[in-house]
PDB file of N, CA and C in Angstrom:
ATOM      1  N   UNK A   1     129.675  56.186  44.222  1.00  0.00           N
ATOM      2  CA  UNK A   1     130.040  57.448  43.612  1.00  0.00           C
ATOM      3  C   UNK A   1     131.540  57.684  43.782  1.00  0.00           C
ATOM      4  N   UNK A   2     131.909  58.271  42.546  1.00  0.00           N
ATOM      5  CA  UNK A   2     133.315  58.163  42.726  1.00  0.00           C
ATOM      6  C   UNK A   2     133.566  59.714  43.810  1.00  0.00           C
ATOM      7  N   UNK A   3     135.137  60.213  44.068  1.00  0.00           N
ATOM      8  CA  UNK A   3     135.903  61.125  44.133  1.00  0.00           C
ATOM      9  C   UNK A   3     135.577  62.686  43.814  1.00  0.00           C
ATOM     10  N   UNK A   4     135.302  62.324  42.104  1.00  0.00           N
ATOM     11  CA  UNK A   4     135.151  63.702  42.169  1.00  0.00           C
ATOM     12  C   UNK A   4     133.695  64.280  42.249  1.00  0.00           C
ATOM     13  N   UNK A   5     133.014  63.181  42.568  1.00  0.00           N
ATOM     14  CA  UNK A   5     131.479  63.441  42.516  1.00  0.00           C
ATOM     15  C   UNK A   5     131.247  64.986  43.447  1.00  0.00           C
ATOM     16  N   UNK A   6     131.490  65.082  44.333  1.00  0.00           N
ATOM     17  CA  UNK A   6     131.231  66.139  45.261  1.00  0.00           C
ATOM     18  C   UNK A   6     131.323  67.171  44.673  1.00  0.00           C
ATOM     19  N   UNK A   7     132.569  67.481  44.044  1.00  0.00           N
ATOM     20  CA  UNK A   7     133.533  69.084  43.716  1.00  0.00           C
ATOM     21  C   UNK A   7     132.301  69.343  42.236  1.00  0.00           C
ATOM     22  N   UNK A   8     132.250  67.946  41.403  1.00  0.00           N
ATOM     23  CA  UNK A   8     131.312  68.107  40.269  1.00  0.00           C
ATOM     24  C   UNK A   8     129.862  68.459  40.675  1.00  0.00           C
ATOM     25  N   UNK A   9     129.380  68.317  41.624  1.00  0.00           N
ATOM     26  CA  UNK A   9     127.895  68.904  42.265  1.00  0.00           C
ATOM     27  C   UNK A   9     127.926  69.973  42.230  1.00  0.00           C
ATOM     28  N   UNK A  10     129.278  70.743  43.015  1.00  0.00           N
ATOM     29  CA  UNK A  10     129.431  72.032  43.531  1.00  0.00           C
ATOM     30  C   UNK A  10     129.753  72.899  42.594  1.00  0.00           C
ATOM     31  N   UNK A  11     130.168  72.002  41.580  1.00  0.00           N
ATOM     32  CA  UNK A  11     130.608  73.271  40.350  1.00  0.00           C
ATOM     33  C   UNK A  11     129.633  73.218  39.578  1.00  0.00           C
ATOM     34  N   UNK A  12     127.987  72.809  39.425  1.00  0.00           N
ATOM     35  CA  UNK A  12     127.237  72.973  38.385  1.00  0.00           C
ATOM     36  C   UNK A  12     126.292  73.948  39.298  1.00  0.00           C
ATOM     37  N   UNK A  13     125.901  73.514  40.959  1.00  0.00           N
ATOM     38  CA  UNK A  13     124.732  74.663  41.166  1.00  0.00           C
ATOM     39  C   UNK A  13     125.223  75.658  41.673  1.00  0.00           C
ATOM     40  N   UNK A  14     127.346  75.808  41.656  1.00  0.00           N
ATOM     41  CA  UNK A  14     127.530  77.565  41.757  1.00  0.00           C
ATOM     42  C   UNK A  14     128.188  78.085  40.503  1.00  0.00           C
ATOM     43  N   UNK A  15     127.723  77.202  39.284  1.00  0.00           N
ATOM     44  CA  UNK A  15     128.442  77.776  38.439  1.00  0.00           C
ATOM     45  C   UNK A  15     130.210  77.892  38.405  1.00  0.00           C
ATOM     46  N   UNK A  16     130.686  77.194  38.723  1.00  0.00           N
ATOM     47  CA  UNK A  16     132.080  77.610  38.819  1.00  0.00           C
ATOM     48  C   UNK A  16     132.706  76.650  38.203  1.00  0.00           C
ATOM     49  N   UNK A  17     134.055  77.235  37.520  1.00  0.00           N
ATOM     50  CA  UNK A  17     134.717  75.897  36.415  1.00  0.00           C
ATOM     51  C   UNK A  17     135.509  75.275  37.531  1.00  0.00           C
ATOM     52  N   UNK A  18     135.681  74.268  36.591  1.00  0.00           N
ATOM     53  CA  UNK A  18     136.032  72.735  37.522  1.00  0.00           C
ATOM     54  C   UNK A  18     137.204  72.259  36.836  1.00  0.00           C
ATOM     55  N   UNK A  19     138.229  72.316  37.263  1.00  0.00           N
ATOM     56  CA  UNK A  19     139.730  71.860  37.266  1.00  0.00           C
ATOM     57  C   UNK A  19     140.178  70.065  36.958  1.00  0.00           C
ATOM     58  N   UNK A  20     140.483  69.311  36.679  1.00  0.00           N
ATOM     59  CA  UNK A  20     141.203  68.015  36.945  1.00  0.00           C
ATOM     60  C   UNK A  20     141.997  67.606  35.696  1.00  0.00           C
ATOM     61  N   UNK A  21     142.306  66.662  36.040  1.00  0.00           N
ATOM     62  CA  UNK A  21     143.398  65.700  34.841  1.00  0.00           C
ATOM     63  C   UNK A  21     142.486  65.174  34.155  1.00  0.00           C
ATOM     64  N   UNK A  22     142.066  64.367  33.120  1.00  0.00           N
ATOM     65  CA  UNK A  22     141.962  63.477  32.304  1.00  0.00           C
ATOM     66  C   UNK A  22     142.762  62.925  31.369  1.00  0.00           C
ATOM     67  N   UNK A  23     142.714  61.597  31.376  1.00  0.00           N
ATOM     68  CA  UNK A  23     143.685  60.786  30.437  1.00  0.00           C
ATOM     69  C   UNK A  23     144.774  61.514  30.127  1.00  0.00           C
ATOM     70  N   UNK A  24     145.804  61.954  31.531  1.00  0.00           N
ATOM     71  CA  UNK A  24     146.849  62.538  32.088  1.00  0.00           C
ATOM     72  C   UNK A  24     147.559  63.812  31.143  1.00  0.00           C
ATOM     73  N   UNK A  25     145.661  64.442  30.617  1.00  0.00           N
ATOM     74  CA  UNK A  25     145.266  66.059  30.125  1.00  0.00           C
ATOM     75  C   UNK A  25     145.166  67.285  31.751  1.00  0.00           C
ATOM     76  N   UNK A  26     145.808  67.993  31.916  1.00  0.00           N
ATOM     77  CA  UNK A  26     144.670  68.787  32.636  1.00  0.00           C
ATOM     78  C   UNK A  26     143.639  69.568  31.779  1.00  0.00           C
ATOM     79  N   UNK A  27     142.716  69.802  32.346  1.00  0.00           N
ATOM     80  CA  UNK A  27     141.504  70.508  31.580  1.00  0.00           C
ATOM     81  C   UNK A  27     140.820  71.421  32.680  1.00  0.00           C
ATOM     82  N   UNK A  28     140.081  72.402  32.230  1.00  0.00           N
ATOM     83  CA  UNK A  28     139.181  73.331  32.841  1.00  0.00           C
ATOM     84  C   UNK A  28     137.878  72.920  31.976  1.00  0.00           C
ATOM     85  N   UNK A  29     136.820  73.000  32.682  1.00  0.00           N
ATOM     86  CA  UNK A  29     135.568  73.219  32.038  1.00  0.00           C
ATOM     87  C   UNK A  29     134.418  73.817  32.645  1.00  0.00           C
ATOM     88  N   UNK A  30     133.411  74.036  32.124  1.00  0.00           N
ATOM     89  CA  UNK A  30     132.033  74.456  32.547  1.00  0.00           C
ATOM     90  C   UNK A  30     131.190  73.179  32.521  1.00  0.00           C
ATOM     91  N   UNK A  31     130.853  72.974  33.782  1.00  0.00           N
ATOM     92  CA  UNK A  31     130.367  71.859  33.890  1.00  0.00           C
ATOM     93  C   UNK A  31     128.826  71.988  34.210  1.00  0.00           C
ATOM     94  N   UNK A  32     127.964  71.414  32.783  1.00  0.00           N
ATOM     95  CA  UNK A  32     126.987  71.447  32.798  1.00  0.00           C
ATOM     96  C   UNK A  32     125.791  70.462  33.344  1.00  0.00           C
ATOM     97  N   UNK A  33     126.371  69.049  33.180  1.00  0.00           N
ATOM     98  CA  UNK A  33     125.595  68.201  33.243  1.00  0.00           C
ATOM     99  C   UNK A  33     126.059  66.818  33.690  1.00  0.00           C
ATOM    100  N   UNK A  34     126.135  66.609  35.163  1.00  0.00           N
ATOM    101  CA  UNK A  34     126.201  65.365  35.427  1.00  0.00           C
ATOM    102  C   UNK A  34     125.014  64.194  35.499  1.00  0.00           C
ATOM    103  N   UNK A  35     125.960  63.022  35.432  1.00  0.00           N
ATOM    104  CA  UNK A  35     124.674  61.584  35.639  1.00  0.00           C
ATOM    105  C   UNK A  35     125.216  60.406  35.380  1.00  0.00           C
ATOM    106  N   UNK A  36     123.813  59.641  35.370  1.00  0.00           N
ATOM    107  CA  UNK A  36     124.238  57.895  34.259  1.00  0.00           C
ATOM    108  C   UNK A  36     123.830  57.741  33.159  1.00  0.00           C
ATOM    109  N   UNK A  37     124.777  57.238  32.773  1.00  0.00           N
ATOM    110  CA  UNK A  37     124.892  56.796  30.977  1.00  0.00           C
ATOM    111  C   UNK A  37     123.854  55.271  31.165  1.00  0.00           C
ATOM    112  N   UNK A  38     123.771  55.006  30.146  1.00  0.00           N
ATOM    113  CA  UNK A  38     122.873  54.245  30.046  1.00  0.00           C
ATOM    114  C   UNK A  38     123.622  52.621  30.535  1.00  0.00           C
ATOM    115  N   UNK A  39     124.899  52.504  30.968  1.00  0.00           N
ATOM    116  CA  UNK A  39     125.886  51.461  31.051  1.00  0.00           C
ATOM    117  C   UNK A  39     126.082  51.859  32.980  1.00  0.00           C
ATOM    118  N   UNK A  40     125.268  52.850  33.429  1.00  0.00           N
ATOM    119  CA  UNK A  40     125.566  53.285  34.412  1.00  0.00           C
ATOM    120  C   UNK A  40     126.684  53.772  34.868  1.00  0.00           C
ATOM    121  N   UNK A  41     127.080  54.276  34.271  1.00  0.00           N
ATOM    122  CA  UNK A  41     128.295  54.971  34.380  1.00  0.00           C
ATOM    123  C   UNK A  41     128.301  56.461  34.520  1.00  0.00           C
ATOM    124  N   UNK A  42     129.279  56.632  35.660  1.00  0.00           N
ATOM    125  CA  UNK A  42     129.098  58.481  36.046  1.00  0.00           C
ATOM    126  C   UNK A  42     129.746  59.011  34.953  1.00  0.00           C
ATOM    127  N   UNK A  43     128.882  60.600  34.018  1.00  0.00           N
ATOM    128  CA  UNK A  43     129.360  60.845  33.307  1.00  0.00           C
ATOM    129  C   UNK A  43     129.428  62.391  33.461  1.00  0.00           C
ATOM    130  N   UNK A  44     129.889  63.417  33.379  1.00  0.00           N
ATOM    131  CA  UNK A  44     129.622  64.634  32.905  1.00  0.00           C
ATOM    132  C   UNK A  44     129.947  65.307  31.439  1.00  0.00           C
ATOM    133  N   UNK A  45     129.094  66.073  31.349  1.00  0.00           N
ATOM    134  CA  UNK A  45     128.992  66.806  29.821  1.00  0.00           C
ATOM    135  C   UNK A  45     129.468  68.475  30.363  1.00  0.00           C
ATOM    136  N   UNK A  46     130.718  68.834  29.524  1.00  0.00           N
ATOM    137  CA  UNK A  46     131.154  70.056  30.169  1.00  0.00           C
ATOM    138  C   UNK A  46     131.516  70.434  28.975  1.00  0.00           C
ATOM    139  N   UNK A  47     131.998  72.196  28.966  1.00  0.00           N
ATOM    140  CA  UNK A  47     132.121  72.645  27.603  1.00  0.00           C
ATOM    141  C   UNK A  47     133.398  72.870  28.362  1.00  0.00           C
ATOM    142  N   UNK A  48     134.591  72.317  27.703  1.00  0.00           N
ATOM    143  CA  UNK A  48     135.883  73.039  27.989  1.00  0.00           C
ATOM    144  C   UNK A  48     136.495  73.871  27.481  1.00  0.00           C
ATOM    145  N   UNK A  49     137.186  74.860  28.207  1.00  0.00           N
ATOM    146  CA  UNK A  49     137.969  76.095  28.148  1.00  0.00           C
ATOM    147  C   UNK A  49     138.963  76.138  28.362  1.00  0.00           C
ATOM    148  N   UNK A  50     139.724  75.287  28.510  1.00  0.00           N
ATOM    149  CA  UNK A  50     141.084  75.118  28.593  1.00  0.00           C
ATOM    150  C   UNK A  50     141.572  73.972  28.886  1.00  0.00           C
ATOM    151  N   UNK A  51     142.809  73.707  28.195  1.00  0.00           N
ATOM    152  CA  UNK A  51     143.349  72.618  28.267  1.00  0.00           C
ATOM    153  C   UNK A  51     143.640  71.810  26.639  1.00  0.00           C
ATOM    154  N   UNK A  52     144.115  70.416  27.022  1.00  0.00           N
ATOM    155  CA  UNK A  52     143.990  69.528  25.509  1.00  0.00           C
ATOM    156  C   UNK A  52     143.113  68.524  25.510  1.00  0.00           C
ATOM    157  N   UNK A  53     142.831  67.817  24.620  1.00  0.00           N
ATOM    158  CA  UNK A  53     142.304  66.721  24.504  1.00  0.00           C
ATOM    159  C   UNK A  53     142.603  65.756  23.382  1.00  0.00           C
ATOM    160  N   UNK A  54     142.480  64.567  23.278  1.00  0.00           N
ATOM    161  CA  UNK A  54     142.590  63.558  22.437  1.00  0.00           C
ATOM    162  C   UNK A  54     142.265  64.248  20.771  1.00  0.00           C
ATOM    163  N   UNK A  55     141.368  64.539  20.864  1.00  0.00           N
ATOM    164  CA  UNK A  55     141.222  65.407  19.333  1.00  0.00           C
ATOM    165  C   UNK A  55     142.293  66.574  18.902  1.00  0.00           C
ATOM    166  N   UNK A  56     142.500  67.327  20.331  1.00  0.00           N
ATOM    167  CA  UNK A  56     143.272  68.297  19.716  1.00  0.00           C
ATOM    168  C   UNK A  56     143.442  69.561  20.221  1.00  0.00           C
ATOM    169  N   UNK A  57     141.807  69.978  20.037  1.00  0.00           N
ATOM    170  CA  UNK A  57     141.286  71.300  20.493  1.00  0.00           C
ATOM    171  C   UNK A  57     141.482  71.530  21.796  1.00  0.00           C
ATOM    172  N   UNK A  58     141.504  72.846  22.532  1.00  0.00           N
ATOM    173  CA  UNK A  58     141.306  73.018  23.662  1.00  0.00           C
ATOM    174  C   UNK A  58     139.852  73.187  24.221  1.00  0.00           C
ATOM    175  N   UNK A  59     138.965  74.005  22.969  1.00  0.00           N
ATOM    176  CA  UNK A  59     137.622  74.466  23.486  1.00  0.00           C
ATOM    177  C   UNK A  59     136.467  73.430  23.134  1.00  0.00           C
ATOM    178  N   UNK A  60     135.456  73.592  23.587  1.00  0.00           N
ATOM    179  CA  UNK A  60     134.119  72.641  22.908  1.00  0.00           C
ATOM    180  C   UNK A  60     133.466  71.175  23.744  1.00  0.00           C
ATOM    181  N   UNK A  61     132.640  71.109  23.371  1.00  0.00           N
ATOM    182  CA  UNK A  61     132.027  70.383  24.516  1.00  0.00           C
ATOM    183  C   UNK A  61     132.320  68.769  24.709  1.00  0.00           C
ATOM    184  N   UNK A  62     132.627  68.320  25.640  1.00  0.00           N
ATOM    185  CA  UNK A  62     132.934  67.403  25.834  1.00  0.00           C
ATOM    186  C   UNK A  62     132.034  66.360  26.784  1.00  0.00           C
ATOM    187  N   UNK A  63     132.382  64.902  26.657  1.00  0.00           N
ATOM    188  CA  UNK A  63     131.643  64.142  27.664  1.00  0.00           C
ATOM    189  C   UNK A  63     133.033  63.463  28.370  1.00  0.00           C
ATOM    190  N   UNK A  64     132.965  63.255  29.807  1.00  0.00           N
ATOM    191  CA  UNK A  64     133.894  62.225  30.606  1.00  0.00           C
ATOM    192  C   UNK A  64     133.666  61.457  31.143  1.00  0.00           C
ATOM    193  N   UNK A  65     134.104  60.670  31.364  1.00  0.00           N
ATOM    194  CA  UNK A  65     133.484  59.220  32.392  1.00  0.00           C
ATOM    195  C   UNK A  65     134.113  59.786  33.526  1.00  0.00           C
ATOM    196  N   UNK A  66     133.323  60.134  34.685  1.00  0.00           N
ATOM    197  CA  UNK A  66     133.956  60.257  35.898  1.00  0.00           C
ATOM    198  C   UNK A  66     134.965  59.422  36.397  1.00  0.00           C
ATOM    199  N   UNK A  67     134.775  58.186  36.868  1.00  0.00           N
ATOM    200  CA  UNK A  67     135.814  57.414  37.168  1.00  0.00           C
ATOM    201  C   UNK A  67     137.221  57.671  36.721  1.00  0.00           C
ATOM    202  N   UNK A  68     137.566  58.268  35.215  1.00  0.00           N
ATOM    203  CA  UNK A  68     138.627  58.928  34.661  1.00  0.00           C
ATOM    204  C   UNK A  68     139.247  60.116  35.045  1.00  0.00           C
ATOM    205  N   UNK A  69     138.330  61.111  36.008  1.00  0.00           N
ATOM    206  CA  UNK A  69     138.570  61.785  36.406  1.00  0.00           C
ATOM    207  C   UNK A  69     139.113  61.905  38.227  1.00  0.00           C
ATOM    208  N   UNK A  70     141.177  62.790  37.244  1.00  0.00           N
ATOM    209  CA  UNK A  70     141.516  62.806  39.040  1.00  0.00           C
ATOM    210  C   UNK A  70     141.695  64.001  39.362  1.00  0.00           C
ATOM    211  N   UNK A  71     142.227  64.237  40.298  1.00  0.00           N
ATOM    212  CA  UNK A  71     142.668  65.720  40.675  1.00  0.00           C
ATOM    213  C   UNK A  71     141.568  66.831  40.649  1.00  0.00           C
ATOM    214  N   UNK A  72     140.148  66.418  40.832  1.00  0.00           N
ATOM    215  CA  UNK A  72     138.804  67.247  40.391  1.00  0.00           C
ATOM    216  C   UNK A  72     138.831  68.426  41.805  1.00  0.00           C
ATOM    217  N   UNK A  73     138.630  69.727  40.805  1.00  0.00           N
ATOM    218  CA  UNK A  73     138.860  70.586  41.995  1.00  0.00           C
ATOM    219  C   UNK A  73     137.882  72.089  41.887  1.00  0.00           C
ATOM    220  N   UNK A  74     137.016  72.447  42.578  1.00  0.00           N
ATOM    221  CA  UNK A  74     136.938  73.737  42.300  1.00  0.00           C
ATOM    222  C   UNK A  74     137.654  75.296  41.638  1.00  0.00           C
ATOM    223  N   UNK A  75     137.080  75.630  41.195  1.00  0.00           N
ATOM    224  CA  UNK A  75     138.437  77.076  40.726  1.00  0.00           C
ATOM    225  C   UNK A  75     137.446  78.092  41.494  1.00  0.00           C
ATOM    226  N   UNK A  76     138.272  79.290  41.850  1.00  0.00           N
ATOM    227  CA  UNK A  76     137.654  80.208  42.265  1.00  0.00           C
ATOM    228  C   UNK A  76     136.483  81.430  41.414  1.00  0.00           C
ATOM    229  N   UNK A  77     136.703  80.796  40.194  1.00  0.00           N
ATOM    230  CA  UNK A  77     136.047  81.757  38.608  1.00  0.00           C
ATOM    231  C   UNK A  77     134.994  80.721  38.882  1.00  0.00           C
ATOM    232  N   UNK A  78     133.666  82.014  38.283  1.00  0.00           N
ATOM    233  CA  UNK A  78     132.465  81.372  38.086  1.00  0.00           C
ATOM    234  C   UNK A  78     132.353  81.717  36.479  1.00  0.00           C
ATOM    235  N   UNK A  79     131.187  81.302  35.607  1.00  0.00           N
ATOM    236  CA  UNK A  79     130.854  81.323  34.716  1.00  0.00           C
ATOM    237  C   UNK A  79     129.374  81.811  34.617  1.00  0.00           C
ATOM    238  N   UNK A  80     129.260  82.610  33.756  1.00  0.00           N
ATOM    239  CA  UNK A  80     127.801  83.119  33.564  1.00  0.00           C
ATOM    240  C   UNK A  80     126.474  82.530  33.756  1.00  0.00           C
ATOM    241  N   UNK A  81     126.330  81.389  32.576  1.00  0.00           N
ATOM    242  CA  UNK A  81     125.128  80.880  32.829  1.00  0.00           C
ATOM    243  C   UNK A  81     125.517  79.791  31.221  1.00  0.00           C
ATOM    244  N   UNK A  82     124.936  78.389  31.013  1.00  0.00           N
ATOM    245  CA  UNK A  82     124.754  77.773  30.478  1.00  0.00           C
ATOM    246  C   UNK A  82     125.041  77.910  29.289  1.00  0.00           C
ATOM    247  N   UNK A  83     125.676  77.476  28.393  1.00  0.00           N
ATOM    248  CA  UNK A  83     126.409  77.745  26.751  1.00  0.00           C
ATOM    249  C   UNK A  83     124.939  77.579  25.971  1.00  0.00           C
ATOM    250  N   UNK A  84     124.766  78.590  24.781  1.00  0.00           N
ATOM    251  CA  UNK A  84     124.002  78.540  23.985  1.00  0.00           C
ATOM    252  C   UNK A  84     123.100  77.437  23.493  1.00  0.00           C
ATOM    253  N   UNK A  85     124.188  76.336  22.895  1.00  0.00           N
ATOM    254  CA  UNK A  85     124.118  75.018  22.228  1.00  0.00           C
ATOM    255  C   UNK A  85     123.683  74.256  23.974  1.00  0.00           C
ATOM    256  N   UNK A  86     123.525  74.653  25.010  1.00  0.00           N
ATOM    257  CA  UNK A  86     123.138  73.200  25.732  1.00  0.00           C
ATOM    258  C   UNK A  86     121.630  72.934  25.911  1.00  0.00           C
ATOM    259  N   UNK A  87     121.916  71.562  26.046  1.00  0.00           N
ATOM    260  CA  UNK A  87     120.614  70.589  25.975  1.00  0.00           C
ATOM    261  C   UNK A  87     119.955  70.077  27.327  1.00  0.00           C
ATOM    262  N   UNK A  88     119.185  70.871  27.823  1.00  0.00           N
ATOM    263  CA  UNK A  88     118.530  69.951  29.403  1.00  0.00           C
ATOM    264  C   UNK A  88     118.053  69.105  28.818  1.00  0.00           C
ATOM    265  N   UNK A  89     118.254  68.345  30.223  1.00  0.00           N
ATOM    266  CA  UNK A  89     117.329  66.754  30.195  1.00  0.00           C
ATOM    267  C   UNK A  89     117.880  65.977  28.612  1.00  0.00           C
ATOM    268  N   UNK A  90     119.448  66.608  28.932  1.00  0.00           N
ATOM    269  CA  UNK A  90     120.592  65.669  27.602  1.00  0.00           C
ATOM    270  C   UNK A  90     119.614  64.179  27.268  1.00  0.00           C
ATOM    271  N   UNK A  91     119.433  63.640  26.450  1.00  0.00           N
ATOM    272  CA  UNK A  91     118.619  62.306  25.993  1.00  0.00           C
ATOM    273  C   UNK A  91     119.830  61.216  26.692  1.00  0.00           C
ATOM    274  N   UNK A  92     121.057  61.684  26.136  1.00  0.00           N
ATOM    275  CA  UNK A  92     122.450  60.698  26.759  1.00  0.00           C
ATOM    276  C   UNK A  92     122.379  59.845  28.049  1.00  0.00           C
ATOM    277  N   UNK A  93     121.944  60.440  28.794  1.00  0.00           N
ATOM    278  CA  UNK A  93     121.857  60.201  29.829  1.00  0.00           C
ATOM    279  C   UNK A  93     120.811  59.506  30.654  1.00  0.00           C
ATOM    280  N   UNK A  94     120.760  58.445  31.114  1.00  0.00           N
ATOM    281  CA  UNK A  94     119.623  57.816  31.639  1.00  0.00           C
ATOM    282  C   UNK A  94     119.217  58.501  32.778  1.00  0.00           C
ATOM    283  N   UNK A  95     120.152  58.594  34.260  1.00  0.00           N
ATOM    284  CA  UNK A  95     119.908  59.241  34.760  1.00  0.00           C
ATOM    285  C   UNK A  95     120.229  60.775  34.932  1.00  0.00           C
ATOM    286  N   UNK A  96     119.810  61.482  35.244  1.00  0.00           N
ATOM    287  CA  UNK A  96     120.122  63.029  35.756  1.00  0.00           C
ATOM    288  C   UNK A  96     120.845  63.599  37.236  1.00  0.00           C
ATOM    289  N   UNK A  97     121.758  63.796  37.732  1.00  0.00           N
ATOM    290  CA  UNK A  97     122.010  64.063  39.556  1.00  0.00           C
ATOM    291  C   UNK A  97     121.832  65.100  39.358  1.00  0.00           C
ATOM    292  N   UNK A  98     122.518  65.946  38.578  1.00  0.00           N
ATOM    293  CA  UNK A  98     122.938  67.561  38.546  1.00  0.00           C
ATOM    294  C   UNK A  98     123.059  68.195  37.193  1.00  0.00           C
ATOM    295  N   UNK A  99     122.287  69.366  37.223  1.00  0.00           N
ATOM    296  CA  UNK A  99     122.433  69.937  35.834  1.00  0.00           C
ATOM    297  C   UNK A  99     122.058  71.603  36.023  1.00  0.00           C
ATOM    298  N   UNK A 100     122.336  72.088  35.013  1.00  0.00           N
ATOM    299  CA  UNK A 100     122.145  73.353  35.390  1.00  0.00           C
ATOM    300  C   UNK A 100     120.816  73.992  34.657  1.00  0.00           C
TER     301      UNK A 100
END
């Protein structure tokens, strides 16, 4: 398990957005759904709220390969409860660790 595995546990069962770099983006998100991809690979599915990304946007849901992820950090803001559009038991995902 990588690095940010821990802080990503802690930010799905207290609800709280989760801070780091990606592909040397910072980003905020709501992090809904960690696990393994079917390549076994740590992944999370988060709806982000701030920041950029490769497409463009700042908002909307995203997937990351953990391993890509540095600087993973708690924020002190929590978030309500689960975005409209999300999917338990995501199909994406082979395995499940954490989800909300």
């Amino acid at each position: 398990m990588s690095r940010a595995t821990i802080p990503i546990i802690e930010a799905i069962r207290s609800k709280r957005l989760l801070a780091f770099v990606y592909h040397g983006a910072p980003r905020i998100v709501e992090p809904h759904t960690y696990g393994l991809d079917k390549w076994q690979r740590e992944m999370l599915c988060a709806y982000q709220v701030q920041g950029l990304s490769r497409s463009g946007g700042a908002h909307g849901w995203r997937t990351f390969v953990v391993d890509e992820i540095t600087d993973a950090r708690l924020e002190t803001h929590h978030f309500d409860d689960a975005r409209p559009e999300y999917r338990r038991n995501d199909g994406a995902f082979e395995k499940i660790l954490a989800q909300l």
